[in-house]
PDB file of N, CA and C in Angstrom:
ATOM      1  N   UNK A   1     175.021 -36.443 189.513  1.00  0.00           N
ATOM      2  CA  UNK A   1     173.853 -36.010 188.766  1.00  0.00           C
ATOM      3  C   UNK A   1     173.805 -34.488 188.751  1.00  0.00           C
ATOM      4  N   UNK A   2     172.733 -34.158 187.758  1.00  0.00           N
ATOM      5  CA  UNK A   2     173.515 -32.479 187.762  1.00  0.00           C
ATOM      6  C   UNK A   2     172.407 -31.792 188.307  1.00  0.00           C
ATOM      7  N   UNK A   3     172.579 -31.073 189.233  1.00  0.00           N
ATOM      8  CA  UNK A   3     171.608 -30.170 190.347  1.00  0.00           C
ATOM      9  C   UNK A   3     170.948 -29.441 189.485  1.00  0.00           C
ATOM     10  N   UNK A   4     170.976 -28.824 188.342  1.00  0.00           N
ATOM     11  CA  UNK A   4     170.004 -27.995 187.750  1.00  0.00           C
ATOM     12  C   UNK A   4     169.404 -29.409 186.103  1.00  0.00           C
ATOM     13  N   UNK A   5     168.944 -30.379 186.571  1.00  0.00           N
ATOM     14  CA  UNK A   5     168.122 -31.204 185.662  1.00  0.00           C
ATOM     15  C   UNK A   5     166.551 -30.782 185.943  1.00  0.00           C
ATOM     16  N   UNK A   6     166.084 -30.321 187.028  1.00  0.00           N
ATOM     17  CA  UNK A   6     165.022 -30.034 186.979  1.00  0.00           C
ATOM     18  C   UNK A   6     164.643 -28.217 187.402  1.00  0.00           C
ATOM     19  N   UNK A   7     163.676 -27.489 186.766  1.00  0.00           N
ATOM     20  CA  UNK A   7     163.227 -26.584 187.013  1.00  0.00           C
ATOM     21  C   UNK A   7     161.944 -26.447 188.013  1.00  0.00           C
ATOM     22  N   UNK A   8     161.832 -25.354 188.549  1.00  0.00           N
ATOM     23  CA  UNK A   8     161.058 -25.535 189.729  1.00  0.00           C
ATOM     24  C   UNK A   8     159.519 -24.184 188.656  1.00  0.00           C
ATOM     25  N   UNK A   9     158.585 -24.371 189.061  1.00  0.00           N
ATOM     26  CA  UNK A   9     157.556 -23.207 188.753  1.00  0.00           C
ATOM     27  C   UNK A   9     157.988 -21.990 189.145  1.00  0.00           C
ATOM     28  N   UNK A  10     159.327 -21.196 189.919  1.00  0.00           N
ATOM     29  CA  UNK A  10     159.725 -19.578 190.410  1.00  0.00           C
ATOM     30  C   UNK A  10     160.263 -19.914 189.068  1.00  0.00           C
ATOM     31  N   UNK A  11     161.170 -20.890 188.215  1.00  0.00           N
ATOM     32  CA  UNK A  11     162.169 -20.751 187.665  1.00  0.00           C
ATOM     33  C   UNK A  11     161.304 -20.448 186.461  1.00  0.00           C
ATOM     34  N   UNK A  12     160.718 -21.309 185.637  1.00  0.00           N
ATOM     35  CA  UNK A  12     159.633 -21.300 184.785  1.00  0.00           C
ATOM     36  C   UNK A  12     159.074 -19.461 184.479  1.00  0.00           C
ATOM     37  N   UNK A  13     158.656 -19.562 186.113  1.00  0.00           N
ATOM     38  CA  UNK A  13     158.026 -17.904 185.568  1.00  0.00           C
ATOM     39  C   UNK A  13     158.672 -16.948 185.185  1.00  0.00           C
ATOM     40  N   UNK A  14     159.844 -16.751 185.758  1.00  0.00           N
ATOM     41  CA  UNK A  14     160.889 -16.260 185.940  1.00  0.00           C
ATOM     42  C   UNK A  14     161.138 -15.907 184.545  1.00  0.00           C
ATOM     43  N   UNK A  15     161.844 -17.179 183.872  1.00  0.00           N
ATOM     44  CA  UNK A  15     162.000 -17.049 182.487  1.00  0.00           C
ATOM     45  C   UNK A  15     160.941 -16.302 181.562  1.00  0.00           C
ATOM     46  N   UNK A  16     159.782 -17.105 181.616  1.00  0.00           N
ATOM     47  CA  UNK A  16     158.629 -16.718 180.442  1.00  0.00           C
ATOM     48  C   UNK A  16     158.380 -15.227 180.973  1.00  0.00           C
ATOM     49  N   UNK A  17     158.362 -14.411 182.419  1.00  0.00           N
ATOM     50  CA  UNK A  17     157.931 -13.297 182.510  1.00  0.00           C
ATOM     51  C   UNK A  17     156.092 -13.164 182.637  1.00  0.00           C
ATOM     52  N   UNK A  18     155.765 -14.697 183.203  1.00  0.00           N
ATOM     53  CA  UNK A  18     154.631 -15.181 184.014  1.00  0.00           C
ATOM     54  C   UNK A  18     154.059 -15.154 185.193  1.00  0.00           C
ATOM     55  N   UNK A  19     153.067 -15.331 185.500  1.00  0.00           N
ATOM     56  CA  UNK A  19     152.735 -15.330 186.462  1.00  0.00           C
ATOM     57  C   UNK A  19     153.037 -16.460 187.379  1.00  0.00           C
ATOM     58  N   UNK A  20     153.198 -16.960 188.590  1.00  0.00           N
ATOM     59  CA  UNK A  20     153.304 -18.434 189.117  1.00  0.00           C
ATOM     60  C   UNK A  20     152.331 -18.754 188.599  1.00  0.00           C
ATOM     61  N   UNK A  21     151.288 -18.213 188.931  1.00  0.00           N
ATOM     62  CA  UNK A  21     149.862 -19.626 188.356  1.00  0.00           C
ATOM     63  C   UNK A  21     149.864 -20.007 187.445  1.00  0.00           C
ATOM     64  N   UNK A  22     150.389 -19.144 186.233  1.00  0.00           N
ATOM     65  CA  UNK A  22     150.001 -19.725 184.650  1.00  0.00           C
ATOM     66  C   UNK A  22     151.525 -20.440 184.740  1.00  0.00           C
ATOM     67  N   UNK A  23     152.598 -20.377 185.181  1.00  0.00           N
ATOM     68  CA  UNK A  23     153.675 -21.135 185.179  1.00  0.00           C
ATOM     69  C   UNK A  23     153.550 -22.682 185.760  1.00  0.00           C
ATOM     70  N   UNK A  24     152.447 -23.040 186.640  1.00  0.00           N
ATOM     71  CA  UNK A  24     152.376 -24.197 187.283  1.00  0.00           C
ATOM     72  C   UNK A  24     151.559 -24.554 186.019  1.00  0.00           C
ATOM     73  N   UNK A  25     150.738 -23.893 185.117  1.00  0.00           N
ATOM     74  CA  UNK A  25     150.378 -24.587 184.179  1.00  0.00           C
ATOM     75  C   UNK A  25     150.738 -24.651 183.200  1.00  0.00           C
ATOM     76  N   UNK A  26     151.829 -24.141 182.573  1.00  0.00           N
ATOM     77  CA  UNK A  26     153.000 -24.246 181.597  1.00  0.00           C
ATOM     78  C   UNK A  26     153.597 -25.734 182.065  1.00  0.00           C
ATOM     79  N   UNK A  27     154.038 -26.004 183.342  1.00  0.00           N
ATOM     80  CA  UNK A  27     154.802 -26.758 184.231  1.00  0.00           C
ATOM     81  C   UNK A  27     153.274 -27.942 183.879  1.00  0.00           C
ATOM     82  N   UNK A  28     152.596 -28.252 184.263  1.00  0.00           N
ATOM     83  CA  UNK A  28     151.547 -29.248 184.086  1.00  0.00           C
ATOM     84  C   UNK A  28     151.065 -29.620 182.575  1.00  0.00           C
ATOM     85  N   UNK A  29     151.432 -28.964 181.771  1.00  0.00           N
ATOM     86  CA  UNK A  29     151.265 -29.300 180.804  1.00  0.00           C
ATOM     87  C   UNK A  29     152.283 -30.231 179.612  1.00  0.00           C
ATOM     88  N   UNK A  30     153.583 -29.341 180.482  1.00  0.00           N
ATOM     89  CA  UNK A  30     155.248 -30.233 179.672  1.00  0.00           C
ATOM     90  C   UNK A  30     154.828 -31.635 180.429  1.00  0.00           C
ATOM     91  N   UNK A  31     155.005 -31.742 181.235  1.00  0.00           N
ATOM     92  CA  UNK A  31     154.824 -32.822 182.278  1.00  0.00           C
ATOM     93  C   UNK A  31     153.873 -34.254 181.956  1.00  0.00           C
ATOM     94  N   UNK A  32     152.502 -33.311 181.249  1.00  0.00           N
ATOM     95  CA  UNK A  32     151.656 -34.437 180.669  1.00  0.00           C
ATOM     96  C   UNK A  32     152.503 -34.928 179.311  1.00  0.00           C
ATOM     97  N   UNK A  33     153.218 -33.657 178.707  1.00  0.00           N
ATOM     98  CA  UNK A  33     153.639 -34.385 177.793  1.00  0.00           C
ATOM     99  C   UNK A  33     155.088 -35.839 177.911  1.00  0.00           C
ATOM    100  N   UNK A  34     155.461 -34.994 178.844  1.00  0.00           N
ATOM    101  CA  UNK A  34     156.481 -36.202 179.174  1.00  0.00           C
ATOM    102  C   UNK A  34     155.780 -37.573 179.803  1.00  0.00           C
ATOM    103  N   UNK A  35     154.898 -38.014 180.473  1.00  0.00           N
ATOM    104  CA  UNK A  35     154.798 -38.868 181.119  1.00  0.00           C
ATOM    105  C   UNK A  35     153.750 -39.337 179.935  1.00  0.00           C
ATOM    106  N   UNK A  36     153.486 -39.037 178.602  1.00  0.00           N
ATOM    107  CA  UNK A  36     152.791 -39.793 177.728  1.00  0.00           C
ATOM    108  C   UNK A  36     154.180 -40.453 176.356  1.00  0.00           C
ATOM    109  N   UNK A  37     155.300 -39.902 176.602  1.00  0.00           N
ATOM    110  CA  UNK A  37     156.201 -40.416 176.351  1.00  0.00           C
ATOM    111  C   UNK A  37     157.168 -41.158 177.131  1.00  0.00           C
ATOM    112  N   UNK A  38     156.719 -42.033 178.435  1.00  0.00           N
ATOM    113  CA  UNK A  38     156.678 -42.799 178.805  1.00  0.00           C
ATOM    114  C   UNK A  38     157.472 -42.224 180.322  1.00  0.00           C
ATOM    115  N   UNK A  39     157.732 -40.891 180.248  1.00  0.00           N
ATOM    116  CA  UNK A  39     158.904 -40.578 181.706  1.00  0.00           C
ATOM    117  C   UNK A  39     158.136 -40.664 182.686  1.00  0.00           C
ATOM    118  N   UNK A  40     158.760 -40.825 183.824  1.00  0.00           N
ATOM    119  CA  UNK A  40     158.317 -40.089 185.033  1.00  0.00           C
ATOM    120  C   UNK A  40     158.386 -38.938 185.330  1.00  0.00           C
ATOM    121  N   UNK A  41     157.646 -37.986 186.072  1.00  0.00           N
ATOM    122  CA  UNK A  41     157.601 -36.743 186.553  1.00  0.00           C
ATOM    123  C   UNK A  41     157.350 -36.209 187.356  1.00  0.00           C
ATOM    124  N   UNK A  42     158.170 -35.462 188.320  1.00  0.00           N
ATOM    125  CA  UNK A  42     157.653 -34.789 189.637  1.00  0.00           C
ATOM    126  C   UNK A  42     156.590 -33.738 189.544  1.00  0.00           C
ATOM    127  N   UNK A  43     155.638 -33.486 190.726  1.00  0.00           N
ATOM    128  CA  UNK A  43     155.141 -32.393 190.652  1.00  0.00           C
ATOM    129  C   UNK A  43     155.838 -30.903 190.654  1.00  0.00           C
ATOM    130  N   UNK A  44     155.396 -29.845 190.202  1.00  0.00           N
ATOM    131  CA  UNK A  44     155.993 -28.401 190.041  1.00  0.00           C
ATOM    132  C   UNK A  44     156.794 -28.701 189.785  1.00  0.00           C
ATOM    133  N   UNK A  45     157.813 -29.362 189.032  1.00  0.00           N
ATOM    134  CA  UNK A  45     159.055 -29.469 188.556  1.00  0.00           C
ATOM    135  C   UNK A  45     158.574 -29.463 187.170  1.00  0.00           C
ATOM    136  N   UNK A  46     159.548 -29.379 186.445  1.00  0.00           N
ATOM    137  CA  UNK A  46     160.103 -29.766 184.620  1.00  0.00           C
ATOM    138  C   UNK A  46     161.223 -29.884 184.160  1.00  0.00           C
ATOM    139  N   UNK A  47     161.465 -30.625 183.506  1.00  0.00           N
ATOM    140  CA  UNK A  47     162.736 -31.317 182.902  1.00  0.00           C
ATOM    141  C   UNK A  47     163.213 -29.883 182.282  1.00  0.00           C
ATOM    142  N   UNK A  48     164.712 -29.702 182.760  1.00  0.00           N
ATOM    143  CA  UNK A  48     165.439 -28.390 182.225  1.00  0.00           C
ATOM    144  C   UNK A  48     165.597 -28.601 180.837  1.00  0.00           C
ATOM    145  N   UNK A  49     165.997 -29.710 180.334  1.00  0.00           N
ATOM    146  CA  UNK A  49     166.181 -29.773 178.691  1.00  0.00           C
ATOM    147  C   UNK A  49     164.951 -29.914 177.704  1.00  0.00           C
ATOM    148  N   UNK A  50     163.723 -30.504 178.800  1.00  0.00           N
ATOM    149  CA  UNK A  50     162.358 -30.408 177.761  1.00  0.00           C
ATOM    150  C   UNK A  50     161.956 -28.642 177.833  1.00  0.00           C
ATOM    151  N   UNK A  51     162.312 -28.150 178.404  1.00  0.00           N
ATOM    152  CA  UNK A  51     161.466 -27.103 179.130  1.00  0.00           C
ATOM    153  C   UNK A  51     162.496 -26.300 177.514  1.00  0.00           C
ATOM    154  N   UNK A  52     163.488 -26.271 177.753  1.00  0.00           N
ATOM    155  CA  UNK A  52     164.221 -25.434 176.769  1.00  0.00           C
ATOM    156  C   UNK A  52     164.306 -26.298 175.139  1.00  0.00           C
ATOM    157  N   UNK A  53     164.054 -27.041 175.494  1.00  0.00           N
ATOM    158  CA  UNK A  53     163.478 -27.585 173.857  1.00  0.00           C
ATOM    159  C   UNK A  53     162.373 -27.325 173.266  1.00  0.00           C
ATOM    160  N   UNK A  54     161.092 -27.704 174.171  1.00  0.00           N
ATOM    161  CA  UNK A  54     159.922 -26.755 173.553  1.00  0.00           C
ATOM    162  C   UNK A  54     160.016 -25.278 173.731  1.00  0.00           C
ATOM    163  N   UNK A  55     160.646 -24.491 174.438  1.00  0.00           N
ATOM    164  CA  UNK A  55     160.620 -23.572 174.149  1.00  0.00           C
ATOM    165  C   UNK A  55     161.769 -22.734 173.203  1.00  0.00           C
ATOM    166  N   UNK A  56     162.465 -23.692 172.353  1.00  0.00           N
ATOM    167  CA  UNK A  56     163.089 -22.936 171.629  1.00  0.00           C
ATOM    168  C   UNK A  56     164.268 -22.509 172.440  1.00  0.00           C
ATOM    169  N   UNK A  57     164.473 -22.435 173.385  1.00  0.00           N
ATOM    170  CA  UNK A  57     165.801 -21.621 173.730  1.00  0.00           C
ATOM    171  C   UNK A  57     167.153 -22.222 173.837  1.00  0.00           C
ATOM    172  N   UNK A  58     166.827 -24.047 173.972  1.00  0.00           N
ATOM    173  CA  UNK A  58     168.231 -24.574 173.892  1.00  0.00           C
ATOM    174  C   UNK A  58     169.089 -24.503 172.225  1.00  0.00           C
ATOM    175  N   UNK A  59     168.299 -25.255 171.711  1.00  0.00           N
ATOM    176  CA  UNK A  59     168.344 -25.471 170.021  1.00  0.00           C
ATOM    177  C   UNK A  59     168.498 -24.122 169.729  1.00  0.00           C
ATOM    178  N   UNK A  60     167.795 -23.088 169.789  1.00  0.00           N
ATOM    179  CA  UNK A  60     167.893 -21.960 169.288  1.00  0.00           C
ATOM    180  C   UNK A  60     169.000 -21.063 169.569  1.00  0.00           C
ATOM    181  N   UNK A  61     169.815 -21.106 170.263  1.00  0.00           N
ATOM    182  CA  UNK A  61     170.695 -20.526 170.679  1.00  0.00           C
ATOM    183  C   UNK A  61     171.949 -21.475 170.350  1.00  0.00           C
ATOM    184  N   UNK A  62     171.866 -22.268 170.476  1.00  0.00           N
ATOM    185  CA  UNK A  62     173.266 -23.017 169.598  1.00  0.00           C
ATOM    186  C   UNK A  62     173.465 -23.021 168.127  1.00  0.00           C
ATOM    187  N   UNK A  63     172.489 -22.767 167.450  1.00  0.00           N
ATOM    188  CA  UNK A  63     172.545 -22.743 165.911  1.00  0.00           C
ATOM    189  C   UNK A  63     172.528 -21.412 165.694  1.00  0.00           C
ATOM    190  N   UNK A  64     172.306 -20.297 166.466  1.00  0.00           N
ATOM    191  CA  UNK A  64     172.332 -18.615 166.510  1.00  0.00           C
ATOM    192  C   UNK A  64     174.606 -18.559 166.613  1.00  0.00           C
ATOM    193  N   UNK A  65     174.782 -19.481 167.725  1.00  0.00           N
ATOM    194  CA  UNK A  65     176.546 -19.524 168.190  1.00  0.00           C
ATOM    195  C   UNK A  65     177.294 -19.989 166.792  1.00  0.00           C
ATOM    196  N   UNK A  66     176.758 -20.781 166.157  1.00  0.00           N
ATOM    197  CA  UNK A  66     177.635 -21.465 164.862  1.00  0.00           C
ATOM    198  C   UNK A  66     177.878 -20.403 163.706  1.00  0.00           C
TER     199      UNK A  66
END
């Protein structure tokens, strides 16, 4: 399984250039969205590929490479 599937809230902030607090709620908010599309979800964690899908940076950067 691949060790970076989940992001932690340092990682989150890190990226956006956030604060932890508003990052645990960036992080609480993907989270509701995933577990209303039926996933499970850890706390302070987020799915590395949802996290970069809503934010544009996976998709967006592969169609920037082509």
């Amino acid at each position: 399984m691949d060790n970076n599937a989940f992001m932690s809230v340092d990682d989150v902030a890190a990226i956006l250039g956030i604060s932890k607090s508003y990052a645990y709620k960036v992080v609480r908010e993907l989270n509701k969205d995933l577990k209303a599309m039926g996933y499970l979800t850890v706390a302070a964690k987020v799915s590395k590929r949802y996290f970069m899908e809503k934010y544009c940076y996976g998709e967006r950067e592969n169609k920037e490479k082509e």
